[in-house]
Protein backbone atom coordinates (compact mmCIF):
# COMPACT_ATOMS: atom_id res chain seq x y z
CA UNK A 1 -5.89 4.27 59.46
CA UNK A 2 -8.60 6.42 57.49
CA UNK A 3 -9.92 4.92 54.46
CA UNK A 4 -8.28 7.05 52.28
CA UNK A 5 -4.89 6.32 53.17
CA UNK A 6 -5.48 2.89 52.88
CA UNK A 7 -6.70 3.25 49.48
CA UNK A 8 -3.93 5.57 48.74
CA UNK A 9 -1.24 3.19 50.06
CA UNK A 10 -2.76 0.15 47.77
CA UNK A 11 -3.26 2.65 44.92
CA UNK A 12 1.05 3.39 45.82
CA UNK A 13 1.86 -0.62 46.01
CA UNK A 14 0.03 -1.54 42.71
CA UNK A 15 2.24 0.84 41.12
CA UNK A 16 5.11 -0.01 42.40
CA UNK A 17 4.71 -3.41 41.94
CA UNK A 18 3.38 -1.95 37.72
CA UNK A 19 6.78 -0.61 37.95
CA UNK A 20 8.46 -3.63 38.76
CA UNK A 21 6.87 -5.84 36.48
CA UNK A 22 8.02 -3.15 34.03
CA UNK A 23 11.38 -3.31 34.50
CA UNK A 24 11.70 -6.58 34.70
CA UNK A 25 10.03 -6.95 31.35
CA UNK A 26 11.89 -4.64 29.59
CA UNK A 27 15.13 -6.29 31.02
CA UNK A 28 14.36 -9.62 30.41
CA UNK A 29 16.62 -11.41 28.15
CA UNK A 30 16.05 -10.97 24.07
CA UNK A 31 15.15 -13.81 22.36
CA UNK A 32 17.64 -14.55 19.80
CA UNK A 33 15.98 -14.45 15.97
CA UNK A 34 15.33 -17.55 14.94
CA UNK A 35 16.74 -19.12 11.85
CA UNK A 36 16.53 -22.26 10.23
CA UNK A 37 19.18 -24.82 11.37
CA UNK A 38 21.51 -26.53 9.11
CA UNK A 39 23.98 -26.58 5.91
CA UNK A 40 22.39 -23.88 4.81
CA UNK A 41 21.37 -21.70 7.59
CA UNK A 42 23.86 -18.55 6.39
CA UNK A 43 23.14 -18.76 3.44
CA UNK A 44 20.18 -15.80 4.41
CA UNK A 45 23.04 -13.55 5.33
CA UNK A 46 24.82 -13.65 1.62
CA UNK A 47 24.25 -11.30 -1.28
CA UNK A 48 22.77 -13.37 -4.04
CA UNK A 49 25.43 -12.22 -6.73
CA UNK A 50 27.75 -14.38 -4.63
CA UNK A 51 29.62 -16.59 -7.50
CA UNK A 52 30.92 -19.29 -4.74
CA UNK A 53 29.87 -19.43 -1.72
CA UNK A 54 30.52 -21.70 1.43
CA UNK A 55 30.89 -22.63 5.22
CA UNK A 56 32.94 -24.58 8.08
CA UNK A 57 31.49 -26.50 11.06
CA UNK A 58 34.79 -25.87 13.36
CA UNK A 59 32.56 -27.51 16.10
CA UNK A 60 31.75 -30.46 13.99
CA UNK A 61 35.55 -30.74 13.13
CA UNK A 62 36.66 -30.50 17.04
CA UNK A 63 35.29 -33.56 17.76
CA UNK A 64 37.59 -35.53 15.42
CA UNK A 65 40.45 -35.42 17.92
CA UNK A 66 42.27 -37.67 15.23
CA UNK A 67 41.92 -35.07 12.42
CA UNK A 68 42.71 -32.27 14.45
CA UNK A 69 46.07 -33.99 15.29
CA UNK A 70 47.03 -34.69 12.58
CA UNK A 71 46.66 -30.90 10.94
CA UNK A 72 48.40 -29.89 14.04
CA UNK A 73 51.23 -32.18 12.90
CA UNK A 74 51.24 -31.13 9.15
CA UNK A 75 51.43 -27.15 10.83
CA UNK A 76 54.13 -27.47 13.00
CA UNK A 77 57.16 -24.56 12.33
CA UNK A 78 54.46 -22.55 11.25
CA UNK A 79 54.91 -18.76 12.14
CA UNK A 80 51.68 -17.05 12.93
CA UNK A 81 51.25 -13.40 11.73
CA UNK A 82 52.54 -11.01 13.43
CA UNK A 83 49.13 -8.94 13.54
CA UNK A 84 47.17 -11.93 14.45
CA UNK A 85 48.90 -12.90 17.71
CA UNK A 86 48.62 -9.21 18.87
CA UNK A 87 44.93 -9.95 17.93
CA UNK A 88 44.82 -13.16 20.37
CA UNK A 89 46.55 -11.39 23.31
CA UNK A 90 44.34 -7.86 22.92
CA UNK A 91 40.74 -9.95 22.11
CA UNK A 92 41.55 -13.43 24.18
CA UNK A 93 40.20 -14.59 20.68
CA UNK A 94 41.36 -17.58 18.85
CA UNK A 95 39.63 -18.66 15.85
CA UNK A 96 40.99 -22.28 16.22
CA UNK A 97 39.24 -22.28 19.74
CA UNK A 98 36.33 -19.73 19.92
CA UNK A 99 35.14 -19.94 16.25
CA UNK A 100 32.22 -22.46 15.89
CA UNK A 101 30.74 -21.93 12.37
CA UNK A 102 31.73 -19.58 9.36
CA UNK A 103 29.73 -18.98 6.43
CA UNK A 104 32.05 -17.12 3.17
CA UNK A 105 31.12 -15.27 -0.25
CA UNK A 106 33.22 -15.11 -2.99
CA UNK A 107 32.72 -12.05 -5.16
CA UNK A 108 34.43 -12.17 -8.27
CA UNK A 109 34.53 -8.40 -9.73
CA UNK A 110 36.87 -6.21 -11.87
CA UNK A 111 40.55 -8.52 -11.39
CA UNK A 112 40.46 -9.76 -8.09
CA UNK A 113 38.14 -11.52 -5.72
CA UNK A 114 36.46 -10.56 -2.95
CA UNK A 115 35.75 -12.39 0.34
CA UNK A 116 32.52 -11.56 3.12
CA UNK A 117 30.94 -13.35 5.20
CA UNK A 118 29.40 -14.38 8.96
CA UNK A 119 31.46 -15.76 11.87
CA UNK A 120 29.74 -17.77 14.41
CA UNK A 121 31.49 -18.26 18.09
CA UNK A 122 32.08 -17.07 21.35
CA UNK A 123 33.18 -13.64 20.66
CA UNK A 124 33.98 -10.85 23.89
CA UNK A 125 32.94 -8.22 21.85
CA UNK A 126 33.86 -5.42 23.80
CA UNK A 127 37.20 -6.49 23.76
CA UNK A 128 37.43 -6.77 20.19
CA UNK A 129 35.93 -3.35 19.41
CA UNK A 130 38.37 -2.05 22.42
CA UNK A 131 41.21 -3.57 19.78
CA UNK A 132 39.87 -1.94 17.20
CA UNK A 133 39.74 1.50 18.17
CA UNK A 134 43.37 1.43 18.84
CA UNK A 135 43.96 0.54 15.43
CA UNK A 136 44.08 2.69 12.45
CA UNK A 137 40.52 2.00 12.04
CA UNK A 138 37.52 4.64 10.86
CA UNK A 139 34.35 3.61 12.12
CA UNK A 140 31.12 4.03 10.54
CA UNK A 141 27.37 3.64 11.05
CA UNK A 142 24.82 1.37 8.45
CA UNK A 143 21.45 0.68 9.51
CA UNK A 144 22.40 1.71 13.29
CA UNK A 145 25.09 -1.07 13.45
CA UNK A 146 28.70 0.05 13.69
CA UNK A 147 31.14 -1.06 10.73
CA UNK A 148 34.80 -1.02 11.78
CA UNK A 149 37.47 -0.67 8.93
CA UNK A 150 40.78 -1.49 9.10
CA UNK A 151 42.79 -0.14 6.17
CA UNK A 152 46.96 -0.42 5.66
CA UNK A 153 48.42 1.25 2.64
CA UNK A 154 49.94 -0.18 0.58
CA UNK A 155 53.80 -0.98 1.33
CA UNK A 156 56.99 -1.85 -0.49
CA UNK A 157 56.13 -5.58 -1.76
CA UNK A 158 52.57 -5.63 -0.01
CA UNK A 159 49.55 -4.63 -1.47
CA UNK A 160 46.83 -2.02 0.29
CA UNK A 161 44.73 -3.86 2.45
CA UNK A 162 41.52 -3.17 4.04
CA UNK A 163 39.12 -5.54 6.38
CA UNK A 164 36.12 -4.41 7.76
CA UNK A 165 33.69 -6.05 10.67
CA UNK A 166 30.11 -5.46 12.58
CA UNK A 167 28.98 -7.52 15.32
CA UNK A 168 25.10 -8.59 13.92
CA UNK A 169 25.08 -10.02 17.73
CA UNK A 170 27.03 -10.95 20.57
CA UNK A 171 27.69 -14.52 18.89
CA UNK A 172 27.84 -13.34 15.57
CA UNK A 173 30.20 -11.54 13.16
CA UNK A 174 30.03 -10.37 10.01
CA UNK A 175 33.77 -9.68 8.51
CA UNK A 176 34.27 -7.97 4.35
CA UNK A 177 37.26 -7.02 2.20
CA UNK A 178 35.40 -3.88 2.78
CA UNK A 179 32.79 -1.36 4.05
CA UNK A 180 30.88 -1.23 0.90
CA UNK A 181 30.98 -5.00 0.97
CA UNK A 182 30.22 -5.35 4.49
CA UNK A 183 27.20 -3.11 4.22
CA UNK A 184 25.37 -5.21 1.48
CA UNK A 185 26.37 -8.51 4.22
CA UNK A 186 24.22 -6.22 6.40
CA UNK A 187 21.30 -5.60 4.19
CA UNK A 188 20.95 -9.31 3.67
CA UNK A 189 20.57 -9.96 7.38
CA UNK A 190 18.07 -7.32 8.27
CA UNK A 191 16.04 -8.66 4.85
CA UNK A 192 16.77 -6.03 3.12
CA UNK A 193 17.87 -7.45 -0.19
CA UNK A 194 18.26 -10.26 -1.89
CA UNK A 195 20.79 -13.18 -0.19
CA UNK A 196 21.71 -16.71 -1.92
CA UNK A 197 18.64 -17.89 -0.17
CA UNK A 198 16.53 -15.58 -2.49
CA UNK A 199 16.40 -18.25 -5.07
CA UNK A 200 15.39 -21.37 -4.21
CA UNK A 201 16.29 -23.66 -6.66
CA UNK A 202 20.02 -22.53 -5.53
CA UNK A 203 18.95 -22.90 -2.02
CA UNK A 204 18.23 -26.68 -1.93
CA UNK A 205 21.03 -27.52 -4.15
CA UNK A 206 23.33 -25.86 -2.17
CA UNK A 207 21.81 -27.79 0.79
CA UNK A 208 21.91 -31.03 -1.24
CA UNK A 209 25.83 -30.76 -1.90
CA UNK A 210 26.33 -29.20 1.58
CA UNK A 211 24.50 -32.08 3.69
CA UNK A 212 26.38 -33.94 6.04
CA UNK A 213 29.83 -32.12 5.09
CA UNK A 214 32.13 -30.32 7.77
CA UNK A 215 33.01 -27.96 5.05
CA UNK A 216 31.75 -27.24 1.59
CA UNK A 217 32.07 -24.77 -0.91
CA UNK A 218 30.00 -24.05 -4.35
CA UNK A 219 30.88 -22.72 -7.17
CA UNK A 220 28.65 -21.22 -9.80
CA UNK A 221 31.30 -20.53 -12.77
CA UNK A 222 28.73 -18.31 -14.88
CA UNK A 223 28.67 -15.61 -11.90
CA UNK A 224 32.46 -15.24 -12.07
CA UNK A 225 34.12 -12.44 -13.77
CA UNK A 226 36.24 -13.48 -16.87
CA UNK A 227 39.03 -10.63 -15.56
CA UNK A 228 39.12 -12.24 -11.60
CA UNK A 229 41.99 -14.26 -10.53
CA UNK A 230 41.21 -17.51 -9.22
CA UNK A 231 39.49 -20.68 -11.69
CA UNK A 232 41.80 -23.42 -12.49
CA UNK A 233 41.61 -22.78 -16.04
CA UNK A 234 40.35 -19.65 -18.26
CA UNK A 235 36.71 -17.94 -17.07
CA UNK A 236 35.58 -18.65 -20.70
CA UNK A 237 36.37 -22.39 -20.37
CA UNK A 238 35.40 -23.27 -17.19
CA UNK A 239 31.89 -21.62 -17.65
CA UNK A 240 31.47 -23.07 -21.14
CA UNK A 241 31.37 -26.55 -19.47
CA UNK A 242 30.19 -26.48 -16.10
CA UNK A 243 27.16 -25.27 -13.96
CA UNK A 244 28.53 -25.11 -11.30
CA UNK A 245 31.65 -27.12 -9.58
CA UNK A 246 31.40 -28.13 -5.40
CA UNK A 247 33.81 -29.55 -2.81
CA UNK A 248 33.06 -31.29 0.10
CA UNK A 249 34.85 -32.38 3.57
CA UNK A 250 33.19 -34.84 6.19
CA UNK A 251 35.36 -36.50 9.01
CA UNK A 252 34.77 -39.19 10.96
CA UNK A 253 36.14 -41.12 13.68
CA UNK A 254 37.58 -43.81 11.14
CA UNK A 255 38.07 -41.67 8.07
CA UNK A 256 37.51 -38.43 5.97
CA UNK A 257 36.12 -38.41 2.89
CA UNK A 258 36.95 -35.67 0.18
CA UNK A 259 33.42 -35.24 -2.62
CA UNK A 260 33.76 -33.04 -5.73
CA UNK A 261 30.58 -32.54 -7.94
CA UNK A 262 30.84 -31.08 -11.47
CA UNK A 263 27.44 -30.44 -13.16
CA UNK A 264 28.17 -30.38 -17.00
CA UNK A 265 26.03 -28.18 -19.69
CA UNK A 266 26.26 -31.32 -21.58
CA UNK A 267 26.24 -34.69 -20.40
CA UNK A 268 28.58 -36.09 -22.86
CA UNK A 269 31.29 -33.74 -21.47
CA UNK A 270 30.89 -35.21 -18.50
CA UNK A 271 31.56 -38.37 -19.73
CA UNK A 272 34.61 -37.57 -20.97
CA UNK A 273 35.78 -35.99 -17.51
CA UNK A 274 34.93 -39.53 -15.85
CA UNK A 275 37.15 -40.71 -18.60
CA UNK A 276 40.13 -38.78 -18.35
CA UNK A 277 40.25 -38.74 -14.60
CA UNK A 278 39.76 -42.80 -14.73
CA UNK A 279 42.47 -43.07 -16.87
CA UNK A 280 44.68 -40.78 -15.14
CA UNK A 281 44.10 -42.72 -11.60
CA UNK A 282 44.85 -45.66 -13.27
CA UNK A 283 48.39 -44.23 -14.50
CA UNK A 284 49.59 -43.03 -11.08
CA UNK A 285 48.76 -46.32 -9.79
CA UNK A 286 51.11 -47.90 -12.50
CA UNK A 287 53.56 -45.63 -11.80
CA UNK A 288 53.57 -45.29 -7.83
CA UNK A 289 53.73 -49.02 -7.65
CA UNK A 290 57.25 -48.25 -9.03
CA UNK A 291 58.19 -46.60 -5.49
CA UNK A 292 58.71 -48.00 -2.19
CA UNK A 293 58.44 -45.00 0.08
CA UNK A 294 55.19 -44.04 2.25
CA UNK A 295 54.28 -40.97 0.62
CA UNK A 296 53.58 -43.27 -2.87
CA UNK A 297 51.90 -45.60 -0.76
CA UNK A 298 49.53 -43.27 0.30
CA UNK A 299 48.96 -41.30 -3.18
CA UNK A 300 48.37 -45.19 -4.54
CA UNK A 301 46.03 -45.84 -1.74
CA UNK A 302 44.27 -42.76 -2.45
CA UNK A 303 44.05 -42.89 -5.86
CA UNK A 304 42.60 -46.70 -5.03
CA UNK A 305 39.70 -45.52 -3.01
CA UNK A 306 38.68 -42.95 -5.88
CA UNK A 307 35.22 -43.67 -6.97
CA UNK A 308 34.02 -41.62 -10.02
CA UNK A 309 30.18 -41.74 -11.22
CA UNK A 310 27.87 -39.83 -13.61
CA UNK A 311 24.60 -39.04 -12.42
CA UNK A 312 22.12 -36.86 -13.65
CA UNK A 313 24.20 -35.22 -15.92
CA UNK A 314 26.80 -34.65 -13.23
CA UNK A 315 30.26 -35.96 -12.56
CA UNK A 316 30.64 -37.23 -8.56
CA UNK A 317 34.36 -37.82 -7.52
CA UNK A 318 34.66 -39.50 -4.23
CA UNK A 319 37.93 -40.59 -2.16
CA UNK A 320 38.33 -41.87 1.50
CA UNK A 321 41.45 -41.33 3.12
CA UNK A 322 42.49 -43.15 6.58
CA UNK A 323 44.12 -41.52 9.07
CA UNK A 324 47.57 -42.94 8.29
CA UNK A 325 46.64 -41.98 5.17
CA UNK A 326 46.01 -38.73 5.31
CA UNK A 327 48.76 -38.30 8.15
CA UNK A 328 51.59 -38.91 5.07
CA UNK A 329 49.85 -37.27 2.95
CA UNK A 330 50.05 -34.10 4.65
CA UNK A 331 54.05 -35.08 6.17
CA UNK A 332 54.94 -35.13 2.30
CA UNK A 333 53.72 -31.81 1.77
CA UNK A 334 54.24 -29.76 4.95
CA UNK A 335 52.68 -26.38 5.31
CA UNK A 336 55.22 -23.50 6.17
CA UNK A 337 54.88 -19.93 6.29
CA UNK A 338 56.67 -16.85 7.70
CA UNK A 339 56.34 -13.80 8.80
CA UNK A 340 57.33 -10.52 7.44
């Protein structure tokens, strides 16, 4: 063989071999972006005008076999919607199974309120958009990600309702009441305005309250509208003496304990929360002693394990129910629901 086709046929193998290593480098698998890990790890992905926002470890909660009996208990005769079992048999999704964390906004504007947020799980997301294009669903482009909106007029009874979703990733959702809602979810992930995150005094106290807590949610009263639905008691109260108002959940394999924080504008209002609440405990005790059936047993239990402290100008509530506890808790007060 001549020089020159041996040159030629090593000049031929290094690129073929370029082309290779080409390939194989452009179809090499895409690190994931990295975010930080914890309480607050969606908290990136929600629009800062958020007025509660907050989040469920499913995964966490699975492995409290205990707890998850005992919902399943408390649920049974419950009818699943009609729309959401088609759902399960189109997608092979079930939230109860395949959903692992969930992050939620709470948008408080004109009279009603308005829910977004970012699903976590094992999502087969060709499925799901399959399911959607048989829907009555328009489909729309923001930032070259696909938005899928489902709308349903409004029937006799039923409001209009619309719902709207992008896969961010394979493993990750984002869901909206709608497009225009979804789209600003969007712009938070890609960093293109400002999330809840933005700020971060609110970051690390969100984190603070949200530490350790299977789920969590945060209110921030002076972000609500006075016109939305939805605060125990009028806008203009409820913002003229708290901060901000949170809830926690954490389970474990002896107990779960329920945490409610209520940062006061003034400390002395606080007080008299701690107060009233003490006072109150201590009546139900006096008068549940008066029954002998297991559901006052529990309330009186309950209402025994109730610890209420002021620090720092806030008002901590704290209560630990046992399973048996909890178990006729929730058998006094079954859940039921149909479907239409």
């Amino acid at each position: 063989m001549s020089q020159r086709k041996q040159i030629a046929l090593l000049l031929g193998g290094l690129a073929l071999i370029a082309l290779v290593a080409f390939l194989a480098y452009r179809s090499r698998p895409q690190p994931r972006p990295s975010y930080p890990q914890g309480p607050d790890t969606g908290l990136a992905w929600l629009p800062a005008d958020a007025a509660a926002v907050g989040a469920v470890n499913l995964d966490g909660l699975r492995q409290q076999q205990w707890f998850l009996q005992t919902l399943s208990a408390a649920t049974q005769g419950v009818v699943e919607d009609a729309d959401y079992r088609a759902f399960v048999t189109a997608t092979g999704f079930d939230y109860a199974r395949d959903l692992e964390r969930l992050w939620v906004a709470v948008f408080a504007e004109k009279e009603r309120a308005l829910i977004a947020g970012v699903g976590e799980g094992r999502f087969d997301s060709e499925r799901i958009i399959a399911y959607a294009r048989q829907q009555p669903a328009t489909l729309s482009r923001y930032q070259g990600i696909a938005i899928y909106e489902w709308h349903r007029p409004a029937l006799a009874g039923q409001p209009e309702r619309r719902f709207a979703f992008a896969f961010l990733e394979d493993s990750r959702l984002a869901f909206a009441a709608d497009a225009a809602l979804l789209a600003r979810v969007i712009d938070c992930w890609l960093g293109r305005a400002a999330s809840v995150a933005a700020s971060e005094t609110r970051r690390a106290e969100i984190t603070r309250l949200a530490a350790g807590q299977h789920a969590w949610v945060v209110l921030e009263p002076a972000l609500w509208s006075p016109a939305a639905q939805g605060l125990p008691m009028g806008q203009s109260d409820f913002a003229a003496v708290l901060t901000q108002a949170a809830l926690g959940l954490r389970v474990s394999e002896r107990e779960a304990e329920l945490t409610a924080e209520a940062r006061c504008k003034d400390p002395r209002a606080c007080e008299r929360l701690r107060d009233n609440f003490r006072i109150m405990a201590l009546a139900g005790r006096v008068a549940l002693s008066r029954e002998r059936n297991e559901t006052a047993r529990a309330l009186s239990e309950a209402l025994g394990n109730l610890s209420l402290d002021l620090r720092q100008g806030a008002l901590e509530a704290r209560v630990t129910l046992a399973p048996e506890t909890l178990t006729a808790l929730l058998r006094a007060a079954p859940v039921s629901a149909t479907t239409h």
